[in-house]
N, C-alpha and C. Protein backbone atom coordinates (compact mmCIF):
# COMPACT_ATOMS: atom_id res chain seq x y z
N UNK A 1 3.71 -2.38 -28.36
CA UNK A 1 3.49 -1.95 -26.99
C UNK A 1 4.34 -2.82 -26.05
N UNK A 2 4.92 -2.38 -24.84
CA UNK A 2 6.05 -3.11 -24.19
C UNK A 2 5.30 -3.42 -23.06
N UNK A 3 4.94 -4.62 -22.59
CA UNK A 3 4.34 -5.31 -21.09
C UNK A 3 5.46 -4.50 -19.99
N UNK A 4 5.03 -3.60 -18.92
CA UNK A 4 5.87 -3.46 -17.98
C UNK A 4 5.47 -4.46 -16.94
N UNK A 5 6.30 -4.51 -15.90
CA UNK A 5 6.00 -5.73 -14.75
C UNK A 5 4.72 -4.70 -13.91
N UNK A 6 4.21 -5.78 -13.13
CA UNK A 6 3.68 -4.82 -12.31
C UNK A 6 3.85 -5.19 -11.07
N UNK A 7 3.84 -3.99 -9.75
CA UNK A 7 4.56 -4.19 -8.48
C UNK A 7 3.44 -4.67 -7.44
N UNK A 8 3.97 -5.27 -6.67
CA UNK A 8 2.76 -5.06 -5.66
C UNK A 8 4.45 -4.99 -4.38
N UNK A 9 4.13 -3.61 -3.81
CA UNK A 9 4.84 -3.26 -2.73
C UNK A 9 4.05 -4.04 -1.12
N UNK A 10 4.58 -5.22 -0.61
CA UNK A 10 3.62 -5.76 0.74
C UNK A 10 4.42 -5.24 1.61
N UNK A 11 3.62 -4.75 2.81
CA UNK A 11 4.05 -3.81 3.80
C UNK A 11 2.89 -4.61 5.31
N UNK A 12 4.07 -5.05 5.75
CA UNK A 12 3.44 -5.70 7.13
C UNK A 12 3.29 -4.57 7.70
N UNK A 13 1.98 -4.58 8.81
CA UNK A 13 2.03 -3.45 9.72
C UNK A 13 1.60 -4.22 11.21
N UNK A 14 2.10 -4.00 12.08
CA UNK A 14 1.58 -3.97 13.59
C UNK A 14 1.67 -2.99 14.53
N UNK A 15 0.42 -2.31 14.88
CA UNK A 15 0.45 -1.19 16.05
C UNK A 15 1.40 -0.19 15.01
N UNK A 16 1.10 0.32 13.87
CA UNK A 16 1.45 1.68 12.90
C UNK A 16 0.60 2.65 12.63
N UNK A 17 -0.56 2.88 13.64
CA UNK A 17 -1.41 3.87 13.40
C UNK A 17 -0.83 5.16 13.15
N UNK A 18 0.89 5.08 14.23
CA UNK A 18 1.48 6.23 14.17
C UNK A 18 2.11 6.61 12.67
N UNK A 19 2.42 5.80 11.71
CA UNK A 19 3.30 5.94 10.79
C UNK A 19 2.51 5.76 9.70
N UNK A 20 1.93 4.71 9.75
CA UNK A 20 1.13 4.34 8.42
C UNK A 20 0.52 5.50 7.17
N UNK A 21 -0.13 6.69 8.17
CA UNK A 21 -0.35 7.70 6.82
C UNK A 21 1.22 8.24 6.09
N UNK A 22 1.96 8.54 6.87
CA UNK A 22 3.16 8.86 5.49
C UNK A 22 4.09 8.03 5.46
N UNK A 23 3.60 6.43 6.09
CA UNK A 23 4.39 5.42 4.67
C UNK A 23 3.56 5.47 3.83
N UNK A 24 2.14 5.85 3.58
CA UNK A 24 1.37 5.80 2.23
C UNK A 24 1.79 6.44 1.61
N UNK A 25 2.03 7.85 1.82
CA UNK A 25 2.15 9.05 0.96
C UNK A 25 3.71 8.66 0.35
N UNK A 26 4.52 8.08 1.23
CA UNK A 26 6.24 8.07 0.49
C UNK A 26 5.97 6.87 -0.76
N UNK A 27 4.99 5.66 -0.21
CA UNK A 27 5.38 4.66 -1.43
C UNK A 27 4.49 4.65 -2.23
N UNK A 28 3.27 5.52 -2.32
CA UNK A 28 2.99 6.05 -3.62
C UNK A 28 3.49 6.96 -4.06
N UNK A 29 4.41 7.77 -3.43
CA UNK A 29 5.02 8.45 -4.36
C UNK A 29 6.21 7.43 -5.33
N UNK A 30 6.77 6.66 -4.50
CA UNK A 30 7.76 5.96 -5.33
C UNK A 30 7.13 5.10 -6.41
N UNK A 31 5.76 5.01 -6.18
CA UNK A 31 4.98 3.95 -7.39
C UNK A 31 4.63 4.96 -8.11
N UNK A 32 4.85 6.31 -8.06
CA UNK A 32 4.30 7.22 -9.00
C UNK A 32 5.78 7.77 -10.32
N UNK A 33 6.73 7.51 -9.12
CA UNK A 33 7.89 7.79 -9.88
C UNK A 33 7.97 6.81 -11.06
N UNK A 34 8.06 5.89 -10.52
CA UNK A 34 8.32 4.47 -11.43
C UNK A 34 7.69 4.21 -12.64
N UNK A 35 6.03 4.76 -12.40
CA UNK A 35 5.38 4.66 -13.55
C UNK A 35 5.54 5.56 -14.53
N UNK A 36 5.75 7.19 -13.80
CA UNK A 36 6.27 8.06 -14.96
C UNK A 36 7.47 7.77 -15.40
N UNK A 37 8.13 6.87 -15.02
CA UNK A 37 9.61 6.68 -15.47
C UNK A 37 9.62 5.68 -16.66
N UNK A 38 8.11 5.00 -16.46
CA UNK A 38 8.21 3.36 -17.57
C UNK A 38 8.47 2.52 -17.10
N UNK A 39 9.22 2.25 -15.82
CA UNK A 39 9.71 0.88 -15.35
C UNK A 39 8.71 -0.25 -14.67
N UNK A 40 7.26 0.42 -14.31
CA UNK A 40 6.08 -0.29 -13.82
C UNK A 40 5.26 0.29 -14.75
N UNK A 41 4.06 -0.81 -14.46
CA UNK A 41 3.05 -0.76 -14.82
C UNK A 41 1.72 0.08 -14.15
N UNK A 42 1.01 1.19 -14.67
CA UNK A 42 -0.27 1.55 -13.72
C UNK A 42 -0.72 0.94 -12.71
N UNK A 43 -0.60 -0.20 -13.36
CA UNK A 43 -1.37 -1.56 -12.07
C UNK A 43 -1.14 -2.12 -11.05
N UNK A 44 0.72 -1.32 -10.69
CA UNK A 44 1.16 -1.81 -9.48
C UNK A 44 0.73 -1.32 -7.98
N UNK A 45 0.09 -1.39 -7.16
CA UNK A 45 -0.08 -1.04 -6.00
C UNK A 45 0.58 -1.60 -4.89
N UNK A 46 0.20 -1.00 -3.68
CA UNK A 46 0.52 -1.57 -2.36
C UNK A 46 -0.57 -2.18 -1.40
N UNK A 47 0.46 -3.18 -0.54
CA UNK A 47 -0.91 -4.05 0.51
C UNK A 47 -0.12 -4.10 1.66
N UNK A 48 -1.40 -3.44 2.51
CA UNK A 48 -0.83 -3.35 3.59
C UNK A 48 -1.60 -4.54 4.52
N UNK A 49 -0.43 -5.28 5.01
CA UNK A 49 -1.14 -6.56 5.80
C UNK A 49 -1.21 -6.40 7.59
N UNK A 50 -1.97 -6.49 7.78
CA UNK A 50 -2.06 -5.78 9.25
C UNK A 50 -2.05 -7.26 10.11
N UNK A 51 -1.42 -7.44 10.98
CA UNK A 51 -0.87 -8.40 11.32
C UNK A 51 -1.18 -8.82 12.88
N UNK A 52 -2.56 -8.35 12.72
CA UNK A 52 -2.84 -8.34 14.49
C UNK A 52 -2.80 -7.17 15.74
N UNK A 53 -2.91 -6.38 14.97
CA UNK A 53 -2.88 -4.93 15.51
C UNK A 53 -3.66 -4.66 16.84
N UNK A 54 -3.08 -4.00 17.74
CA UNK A 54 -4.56 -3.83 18.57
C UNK A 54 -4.61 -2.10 18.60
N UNK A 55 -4.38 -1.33 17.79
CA UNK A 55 -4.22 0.13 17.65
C UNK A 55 -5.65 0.69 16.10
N UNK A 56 -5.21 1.12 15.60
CA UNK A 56 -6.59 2.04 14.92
C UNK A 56 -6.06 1.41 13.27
N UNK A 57 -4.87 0.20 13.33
CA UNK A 57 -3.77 0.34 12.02
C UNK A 57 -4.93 0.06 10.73
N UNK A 58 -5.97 -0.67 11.10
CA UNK A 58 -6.94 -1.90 10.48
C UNK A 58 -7.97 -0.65 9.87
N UNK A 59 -7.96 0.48 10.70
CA UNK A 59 -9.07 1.37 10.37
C UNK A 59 -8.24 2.16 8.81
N UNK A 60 -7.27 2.85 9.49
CA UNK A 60 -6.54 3.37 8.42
C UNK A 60 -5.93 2.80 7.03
N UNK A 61 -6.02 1.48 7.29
CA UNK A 61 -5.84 0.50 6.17
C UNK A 61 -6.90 0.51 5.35
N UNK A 62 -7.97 0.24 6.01
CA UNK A 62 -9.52 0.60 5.39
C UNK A 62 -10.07 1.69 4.51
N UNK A 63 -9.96 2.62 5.07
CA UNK A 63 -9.87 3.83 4.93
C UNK A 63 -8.99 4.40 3.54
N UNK A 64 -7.85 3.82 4.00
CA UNK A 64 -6.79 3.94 2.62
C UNK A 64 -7.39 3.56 1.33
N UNK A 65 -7.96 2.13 1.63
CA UNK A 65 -7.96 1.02 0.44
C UNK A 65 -9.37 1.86 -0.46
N UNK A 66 -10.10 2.34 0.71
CA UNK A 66 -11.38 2.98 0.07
C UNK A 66 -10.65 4.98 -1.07
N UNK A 67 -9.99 5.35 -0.38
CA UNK A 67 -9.85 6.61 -1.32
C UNK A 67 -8.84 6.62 -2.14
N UNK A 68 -7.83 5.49 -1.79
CA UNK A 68 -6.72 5.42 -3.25
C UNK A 68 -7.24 4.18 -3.50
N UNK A 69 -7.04 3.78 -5.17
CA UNK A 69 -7.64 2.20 -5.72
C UNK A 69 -6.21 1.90 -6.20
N UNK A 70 -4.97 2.37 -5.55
CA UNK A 70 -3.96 1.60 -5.31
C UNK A 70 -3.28 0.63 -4.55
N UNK A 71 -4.31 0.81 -2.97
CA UNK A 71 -4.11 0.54 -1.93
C UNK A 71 -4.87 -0.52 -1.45
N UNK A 72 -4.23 -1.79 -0.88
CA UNK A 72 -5.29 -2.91 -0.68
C UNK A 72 -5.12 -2.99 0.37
N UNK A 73 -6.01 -4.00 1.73
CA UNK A 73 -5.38 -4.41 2.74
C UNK A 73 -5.92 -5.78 3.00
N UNK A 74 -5.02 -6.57 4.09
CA UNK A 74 -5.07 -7.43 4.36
C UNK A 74 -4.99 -7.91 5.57
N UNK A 75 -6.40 -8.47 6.49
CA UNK A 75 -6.13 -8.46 7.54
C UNK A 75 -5.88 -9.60 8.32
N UNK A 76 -5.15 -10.29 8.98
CA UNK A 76 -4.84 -11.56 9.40
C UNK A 76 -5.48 -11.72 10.72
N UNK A 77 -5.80 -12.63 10.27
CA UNK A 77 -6.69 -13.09 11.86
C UNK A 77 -5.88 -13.98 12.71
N UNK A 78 -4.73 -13.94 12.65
CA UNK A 78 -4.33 -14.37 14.26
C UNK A 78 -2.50 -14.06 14.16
């Protein structure tokens, strides 16, 4: 059996309420490519670090992390 690497894609966000749903949808698709391709591992996901937001970014991060179990977030407090 061959160990693939596994990814973690980190994605700063500030004030991206506007964008944030289809940067999800594009870089799981590219983590979907990758894995059907062999070059990652199942286990690679993305984290989205929210960086002080004062927009809805923290909700949708939330939100994310709860219906894909690819998706983590991270919220910085200052």
């Amino acid at each position: 059996m061959i160990n693939l690497p596994k990814l973690a894609i980190i994605v700063p966000c500030f004030n991206e309420e506007a964008v944030l749903p289809e940067t999800q949808v594009r870089l799981l698709q590219v983590l979907d490519r990758l894995t059907a391709s062999r070059k990652i591992d199942s286990d690679s996901h993305l984290v989205f670090v929210d960086d002080g937001s004062r927009d809805s970014t923290w909700s949708l991060i939330e939100d994310a992390a709860r219906c894909e179990s690819r998706v983590q977030g991270l919220k910085l407090s200052r």
